[in-house]
Protein backbone atom coordinates (compact mmCIF):
# COMPACT_ATOMS: atom_id res chain seq x y z
CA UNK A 1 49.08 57.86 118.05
CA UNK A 2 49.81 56.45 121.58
CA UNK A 3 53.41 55.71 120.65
CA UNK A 4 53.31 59.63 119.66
CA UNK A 5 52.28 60.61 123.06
CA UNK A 6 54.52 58.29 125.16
CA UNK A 7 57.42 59.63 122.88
CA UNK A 8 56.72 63.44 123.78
CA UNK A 9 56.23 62.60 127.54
CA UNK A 10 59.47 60.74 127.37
CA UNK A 11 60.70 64.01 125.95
CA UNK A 12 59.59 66.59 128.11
CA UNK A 13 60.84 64.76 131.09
CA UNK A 14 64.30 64.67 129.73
CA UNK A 15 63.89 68.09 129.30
CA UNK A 16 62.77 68.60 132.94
CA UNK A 17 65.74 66.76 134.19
CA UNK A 18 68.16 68.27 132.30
CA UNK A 19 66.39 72.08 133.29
CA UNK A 20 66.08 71.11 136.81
CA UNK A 21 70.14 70.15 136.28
CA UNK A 22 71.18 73.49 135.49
CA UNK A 23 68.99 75.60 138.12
CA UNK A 24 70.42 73.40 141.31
CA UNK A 25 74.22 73.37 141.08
CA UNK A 26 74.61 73.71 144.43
CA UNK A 27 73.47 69.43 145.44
CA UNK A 28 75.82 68.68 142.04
CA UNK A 29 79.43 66.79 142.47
CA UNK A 30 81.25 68.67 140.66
CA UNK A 31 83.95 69.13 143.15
CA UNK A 32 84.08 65.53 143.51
CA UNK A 33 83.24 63.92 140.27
CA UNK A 34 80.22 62.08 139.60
CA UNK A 35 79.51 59.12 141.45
CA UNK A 36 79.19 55.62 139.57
CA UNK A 37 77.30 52.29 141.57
CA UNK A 38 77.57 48.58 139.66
CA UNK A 39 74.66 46.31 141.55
CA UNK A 40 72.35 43.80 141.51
CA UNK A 41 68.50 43.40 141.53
CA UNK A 42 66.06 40.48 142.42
CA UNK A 43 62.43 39.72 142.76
CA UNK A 44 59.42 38.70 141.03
CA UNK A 45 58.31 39.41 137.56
CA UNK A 46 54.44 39.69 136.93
CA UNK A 47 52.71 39.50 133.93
CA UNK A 48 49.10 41.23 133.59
CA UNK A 49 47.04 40.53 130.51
CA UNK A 50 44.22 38.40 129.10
CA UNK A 51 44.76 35.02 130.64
CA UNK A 52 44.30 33.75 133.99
CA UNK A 53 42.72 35.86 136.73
CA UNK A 54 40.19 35.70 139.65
CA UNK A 55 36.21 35.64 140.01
CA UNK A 56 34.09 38.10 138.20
CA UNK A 57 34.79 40.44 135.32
CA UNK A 58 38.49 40.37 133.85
CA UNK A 59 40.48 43.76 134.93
CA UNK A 60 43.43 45.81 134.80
CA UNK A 61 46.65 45.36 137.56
CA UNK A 62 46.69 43.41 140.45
CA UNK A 63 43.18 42.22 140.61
CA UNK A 64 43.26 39.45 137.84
CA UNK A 65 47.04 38.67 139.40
CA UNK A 66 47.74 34.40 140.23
CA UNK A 67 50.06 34.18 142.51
CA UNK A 68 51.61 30.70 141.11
CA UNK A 69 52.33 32.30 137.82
CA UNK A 70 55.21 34.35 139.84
CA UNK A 71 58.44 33.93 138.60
CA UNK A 72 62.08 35.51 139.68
CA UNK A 73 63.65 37.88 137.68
CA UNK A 74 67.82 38.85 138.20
CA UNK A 75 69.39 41.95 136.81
CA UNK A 76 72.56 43.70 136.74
CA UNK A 77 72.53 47.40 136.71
CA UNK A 78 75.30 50.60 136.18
CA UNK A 79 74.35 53.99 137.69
CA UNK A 80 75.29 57.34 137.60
CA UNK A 81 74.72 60.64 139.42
CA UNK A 82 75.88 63.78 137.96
CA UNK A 83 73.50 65.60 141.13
CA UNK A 84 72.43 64.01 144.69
CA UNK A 85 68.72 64.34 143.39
CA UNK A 86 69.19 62.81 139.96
CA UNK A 87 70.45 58.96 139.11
CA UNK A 88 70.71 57.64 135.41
CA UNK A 89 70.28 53.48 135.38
CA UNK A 90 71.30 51.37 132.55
CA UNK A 91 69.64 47.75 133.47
CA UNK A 92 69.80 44.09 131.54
CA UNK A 93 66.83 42.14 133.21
CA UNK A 94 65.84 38.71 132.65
CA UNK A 95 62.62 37.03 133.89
CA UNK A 96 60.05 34.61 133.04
CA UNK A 97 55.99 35.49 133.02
CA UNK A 98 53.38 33.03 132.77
CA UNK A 99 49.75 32.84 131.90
CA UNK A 100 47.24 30.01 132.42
CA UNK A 101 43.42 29.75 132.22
CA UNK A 102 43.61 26.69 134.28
CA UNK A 103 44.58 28.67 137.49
CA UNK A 104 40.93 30.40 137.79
CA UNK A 105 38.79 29.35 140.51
CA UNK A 106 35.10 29.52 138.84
CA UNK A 107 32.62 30.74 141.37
CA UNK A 108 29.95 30.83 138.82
CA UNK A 109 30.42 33.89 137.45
CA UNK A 110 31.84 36.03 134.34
CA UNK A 111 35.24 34.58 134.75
CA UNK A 112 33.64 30.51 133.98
CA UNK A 113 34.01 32.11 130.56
CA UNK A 114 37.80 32.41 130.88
CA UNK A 115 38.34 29.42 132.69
CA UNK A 116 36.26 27.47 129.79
CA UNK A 117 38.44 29.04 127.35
CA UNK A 118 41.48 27.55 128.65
CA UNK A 119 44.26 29.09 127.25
CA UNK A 120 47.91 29.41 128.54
CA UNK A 121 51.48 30.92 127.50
CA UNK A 122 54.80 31.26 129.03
CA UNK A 123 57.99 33.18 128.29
CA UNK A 124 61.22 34.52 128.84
CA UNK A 125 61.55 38.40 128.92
CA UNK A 126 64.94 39.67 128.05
CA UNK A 127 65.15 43.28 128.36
CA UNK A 128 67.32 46.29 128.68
CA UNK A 129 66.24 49.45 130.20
CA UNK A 130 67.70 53.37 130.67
CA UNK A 131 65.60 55.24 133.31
CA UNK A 132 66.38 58.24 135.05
CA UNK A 133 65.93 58.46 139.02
CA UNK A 134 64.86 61.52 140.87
CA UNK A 135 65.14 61.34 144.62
CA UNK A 136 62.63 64.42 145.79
CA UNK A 137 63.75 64.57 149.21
CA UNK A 138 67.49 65.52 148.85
CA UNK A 139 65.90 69.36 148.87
CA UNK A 140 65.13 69.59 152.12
CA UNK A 141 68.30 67.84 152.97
CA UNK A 142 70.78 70.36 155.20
CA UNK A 143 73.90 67.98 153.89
CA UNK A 144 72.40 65.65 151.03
CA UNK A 145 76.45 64.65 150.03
CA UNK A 146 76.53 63.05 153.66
CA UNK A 147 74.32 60.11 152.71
CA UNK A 148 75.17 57.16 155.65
CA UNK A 149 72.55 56.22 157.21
CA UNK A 150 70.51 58.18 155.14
CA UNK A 151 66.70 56.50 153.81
CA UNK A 152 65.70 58.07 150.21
CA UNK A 153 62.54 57.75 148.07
CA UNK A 154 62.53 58.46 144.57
CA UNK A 155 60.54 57.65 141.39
CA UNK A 156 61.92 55.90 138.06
CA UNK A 157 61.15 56.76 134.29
CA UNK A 158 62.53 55.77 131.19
CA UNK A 159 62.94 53.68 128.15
CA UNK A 160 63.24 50.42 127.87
CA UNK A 161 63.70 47.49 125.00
CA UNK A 162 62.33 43.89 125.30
CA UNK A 163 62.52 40.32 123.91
CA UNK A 164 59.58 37.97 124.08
CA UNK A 165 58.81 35.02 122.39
CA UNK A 166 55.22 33.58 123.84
CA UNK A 167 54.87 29.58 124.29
CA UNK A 168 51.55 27.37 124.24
CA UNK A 169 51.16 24.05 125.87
CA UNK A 170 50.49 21.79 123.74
CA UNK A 171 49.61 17.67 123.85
CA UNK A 172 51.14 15.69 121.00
CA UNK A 173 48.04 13.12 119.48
CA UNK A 174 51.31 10.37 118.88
CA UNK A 175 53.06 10.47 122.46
CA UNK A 176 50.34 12.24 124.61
CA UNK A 177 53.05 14.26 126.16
CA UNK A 178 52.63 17.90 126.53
CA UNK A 179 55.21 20.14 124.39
CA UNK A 180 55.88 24.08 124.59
CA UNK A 181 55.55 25.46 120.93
CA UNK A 182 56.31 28.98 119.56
CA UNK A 183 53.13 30.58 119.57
CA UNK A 184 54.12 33.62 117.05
CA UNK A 185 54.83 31.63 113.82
CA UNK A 186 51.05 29.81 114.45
CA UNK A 187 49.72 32.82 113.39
CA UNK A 188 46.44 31.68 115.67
CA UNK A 189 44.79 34.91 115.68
CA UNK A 190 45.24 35.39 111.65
CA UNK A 191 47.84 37.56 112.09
CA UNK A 192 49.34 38.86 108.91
CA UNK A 193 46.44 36.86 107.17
CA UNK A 194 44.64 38.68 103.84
CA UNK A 195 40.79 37.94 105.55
CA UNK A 196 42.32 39.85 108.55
CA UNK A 197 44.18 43.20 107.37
CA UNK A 198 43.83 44.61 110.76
CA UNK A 199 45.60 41.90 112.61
CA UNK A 200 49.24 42.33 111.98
CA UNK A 201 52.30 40.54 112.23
CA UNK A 202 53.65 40.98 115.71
CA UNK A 203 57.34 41.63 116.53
CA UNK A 204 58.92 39.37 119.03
CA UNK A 205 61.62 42.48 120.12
CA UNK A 206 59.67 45.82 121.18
CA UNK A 207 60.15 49.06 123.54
CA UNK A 208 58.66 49.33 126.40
CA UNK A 209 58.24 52.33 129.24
CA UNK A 210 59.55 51.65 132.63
CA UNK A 211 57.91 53.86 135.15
CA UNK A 212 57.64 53.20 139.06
CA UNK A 213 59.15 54.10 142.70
CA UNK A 214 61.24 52.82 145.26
CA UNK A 215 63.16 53.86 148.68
CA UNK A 216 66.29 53.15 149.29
CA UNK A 217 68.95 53.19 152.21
CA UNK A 218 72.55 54.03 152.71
CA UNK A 219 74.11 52.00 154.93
CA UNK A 220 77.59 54.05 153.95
CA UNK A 221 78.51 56.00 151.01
CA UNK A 222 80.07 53.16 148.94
CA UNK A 223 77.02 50.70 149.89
CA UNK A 224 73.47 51.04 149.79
CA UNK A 225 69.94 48.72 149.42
CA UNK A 226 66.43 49.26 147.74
CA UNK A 227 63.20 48.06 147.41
CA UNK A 228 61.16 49.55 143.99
CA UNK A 229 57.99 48.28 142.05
CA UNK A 230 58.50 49.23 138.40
CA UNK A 231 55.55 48.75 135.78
CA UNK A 232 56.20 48.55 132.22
CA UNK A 233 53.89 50.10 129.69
CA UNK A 234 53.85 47.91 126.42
CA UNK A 235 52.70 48.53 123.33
CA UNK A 236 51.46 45.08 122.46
CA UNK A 237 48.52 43.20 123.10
CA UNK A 238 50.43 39.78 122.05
CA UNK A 239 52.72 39.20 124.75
CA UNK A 240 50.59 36.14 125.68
CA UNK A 241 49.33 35.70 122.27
CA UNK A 242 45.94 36.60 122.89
CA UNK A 243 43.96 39.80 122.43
CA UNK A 244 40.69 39.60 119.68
CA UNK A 245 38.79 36.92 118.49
CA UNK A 246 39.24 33.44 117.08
CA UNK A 247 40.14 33.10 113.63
CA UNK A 248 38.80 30.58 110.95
CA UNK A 249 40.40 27.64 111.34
CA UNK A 250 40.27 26.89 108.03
CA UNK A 251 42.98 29.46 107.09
CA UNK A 252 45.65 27.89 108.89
CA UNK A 253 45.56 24.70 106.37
CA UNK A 254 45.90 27.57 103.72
CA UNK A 255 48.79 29.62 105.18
CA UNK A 256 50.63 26.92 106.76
CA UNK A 257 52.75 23.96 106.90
CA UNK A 258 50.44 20.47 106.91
CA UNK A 259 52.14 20.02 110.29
CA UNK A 260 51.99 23.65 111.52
CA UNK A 261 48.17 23.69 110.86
CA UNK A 262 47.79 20.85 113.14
CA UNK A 263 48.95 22.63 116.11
CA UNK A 264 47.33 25.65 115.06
CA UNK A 265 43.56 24.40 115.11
CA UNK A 266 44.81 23.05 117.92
CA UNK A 267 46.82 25.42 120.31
CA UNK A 268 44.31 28.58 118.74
CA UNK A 269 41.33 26.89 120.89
CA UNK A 270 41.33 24.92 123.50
CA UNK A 271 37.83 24.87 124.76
CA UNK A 272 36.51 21.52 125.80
CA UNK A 273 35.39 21.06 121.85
CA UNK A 274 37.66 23.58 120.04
CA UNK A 275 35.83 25.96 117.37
CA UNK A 276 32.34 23.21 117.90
CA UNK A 277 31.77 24.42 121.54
CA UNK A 278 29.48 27.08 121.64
CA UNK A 279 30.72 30.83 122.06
CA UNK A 280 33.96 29.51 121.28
CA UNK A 281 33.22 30.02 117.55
CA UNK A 282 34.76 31.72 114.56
CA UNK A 283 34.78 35.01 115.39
CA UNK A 284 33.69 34.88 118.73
CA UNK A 285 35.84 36.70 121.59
CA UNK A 286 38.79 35.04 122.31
CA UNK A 287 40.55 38.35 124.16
CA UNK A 288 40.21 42.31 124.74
CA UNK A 289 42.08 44.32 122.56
CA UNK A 290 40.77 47.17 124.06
CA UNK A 291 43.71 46.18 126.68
CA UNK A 292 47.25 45.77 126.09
CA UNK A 293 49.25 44.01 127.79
CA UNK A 294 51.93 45.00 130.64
CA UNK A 295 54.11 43.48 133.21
CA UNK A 296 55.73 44.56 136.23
CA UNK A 297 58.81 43.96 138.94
CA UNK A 298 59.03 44.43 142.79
CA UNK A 299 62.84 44.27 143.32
CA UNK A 300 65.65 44.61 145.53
CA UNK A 301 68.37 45.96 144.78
CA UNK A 302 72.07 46.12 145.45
CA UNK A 303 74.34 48.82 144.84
CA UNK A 304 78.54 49.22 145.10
CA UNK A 305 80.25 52.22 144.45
CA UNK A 306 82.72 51.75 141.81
CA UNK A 307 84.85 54.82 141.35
CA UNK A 308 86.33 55.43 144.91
CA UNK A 309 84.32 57.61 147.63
CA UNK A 310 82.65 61.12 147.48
CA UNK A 311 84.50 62.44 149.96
CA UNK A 312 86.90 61.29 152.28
CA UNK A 313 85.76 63.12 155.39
CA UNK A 314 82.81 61.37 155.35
CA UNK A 315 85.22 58.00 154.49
CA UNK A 316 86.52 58.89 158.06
CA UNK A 317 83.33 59.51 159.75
CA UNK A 318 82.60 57.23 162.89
CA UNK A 319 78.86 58.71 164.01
CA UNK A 320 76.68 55.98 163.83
CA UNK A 321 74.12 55.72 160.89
CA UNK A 322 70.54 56.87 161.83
CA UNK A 323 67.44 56.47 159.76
CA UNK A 324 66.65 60.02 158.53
CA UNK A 325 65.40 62.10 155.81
């Protein structure tokens, strides 16, 4: 049902861009073909979802954000604007996000329950995004095609694909050394288990929905800079591997590899005495699935022109650039 809804959003605003195309020819570049920018972008990645956090009650966004689990992200972008008002951006992004129990600073409170639990995850996001761009302001621009020196804000939506592949820590009984093992195959929530038909197997490569804003300035027509937050709306609550409640441990022995269940009794809880301590359990909570899970980039961005200028006169220009809207 939700994927339903996201995909008919996603559809009307095509169809809003493409409507608002065809009613505003005169901000289009048709007498100087459509401009095409190669760049670069890079900041930090965030992830927001079940583990880590601050004091109290675990929430939504920035309020159960650790700083330490920040991690750069680089990207390489192409962009196109058929109109001054309307961009299209095909991205490739990769990033790392990080969560981690440990980081919580217990103050007595509902989040001692997280920090007890002590669960962490890492891994690498590859992803690949096409969002359109729609810069509001070029309507009340007298000359929007002379853009030096020009400062822009404008809002991003799109579609997006990802690749994750979540990672527990993970100390080896032989060598006491900790090791980073793929948490997907341990199947530590029952995932794909008989005794758990809801849980399902989760795929590693899914879509996602960018959606954010930015501002950005021309420092000439062939060169310009941004800063933009984008959040991505997932449609998993496994990114970190977490989201219900712990499984019987018993199952792993049943479903897996001798080895395998192991780590699995292992890596699935990590209280101070596994499924013994109390509240820790067999089906107690080990997540909300009430929650998915969702990460986001702040990110600056570089942008070249790449098929020659828009218009020579303004190639020739020599008035000095001016911050204006």
């Amino acid at each position: 049902m939700k994927q339903s809804l996201h995909s008919l959003l996603l559809k009307c605003v095509f169809l809003l861009v493409v409507t608002l195309s065809l009613h505003f020819p005169s901000y289009s570049q048709d007498d100087q073909g459509m401009i095409v920018e190669g760049g670069i972008t890079v900041g930090p990645m965030v992830f927001l979802g079940d583990l880590g956090g601050h004091f109290g009650k675990g929430t939504t966004f920035i309020k159960d954000y650790n700083m330490a689990t920040t991690k750069i992200a680089f990207g390489a972008f192409v962009r196109a604007y058929p109109q001054q008002w309307l961009g299209f951006r095909l991205s490739l992004n990769y990033g790392h996000i990080e969560g981690d129990d440990g980081l919580i600073k217990g103050k007595g409170g509902d989040e001692e329950t997280r920090l007890a639990r002590n669960l962490n995850f890492r891994s690498i996001i590859m992803e690949g995004t096409l969002m359109a761009e729609v810069y509001p302001t070029v309507f009340l621009e007298d000359e929007p095609d002379d853009v030096m020196g020009r400062l822009r804000p404008y809002g991003v939506i799109g579609l997006g694909v990802y690749h994750f592949n979540p990672q527990g820590s993970y100390v080896n009984p032989a060598t006491g050394e900790v090791e980073w093992v793929n948490l997907q195959p341990l199947h530590t929530e029952g995932q794909g288990f008989p005794e758990y038909p809801d849980r399902k197997n989760y795929s590693l490569t899914q879509l996602n929905i960018p959606m954010g804003a930015g501002i950005k300035y021309f420092f000439s027509e062939d060169l310009n800079v941004s800063f933009e937050v984008i959040h991505r709306k997932l449609f998993t609550d496994y990114v970190d591997d977490v989201s219900t409640r712990y499984v019987d441990p018993n199952l792993f022995s049943k479903y897996l590899s001798p080895s395998q269940a192991v780590i699995a009794k292992a890596i699935s809880n990590k209280s101070v005495s596994g499924y013994n301590t109390p509240g820790y359990g067999v089906n107690e909570r080990r997540g909300d699935p009430h929650q998915n899970d969702a990460y986001f980039t702040a990110g600056f961005t570089v942008a070249f022109r790449i098929n020659g200028s828009s218009s020579e006169r303004w190639r020739n220009s020599t008035h000095c650039p001016l911050l204006r809207f």
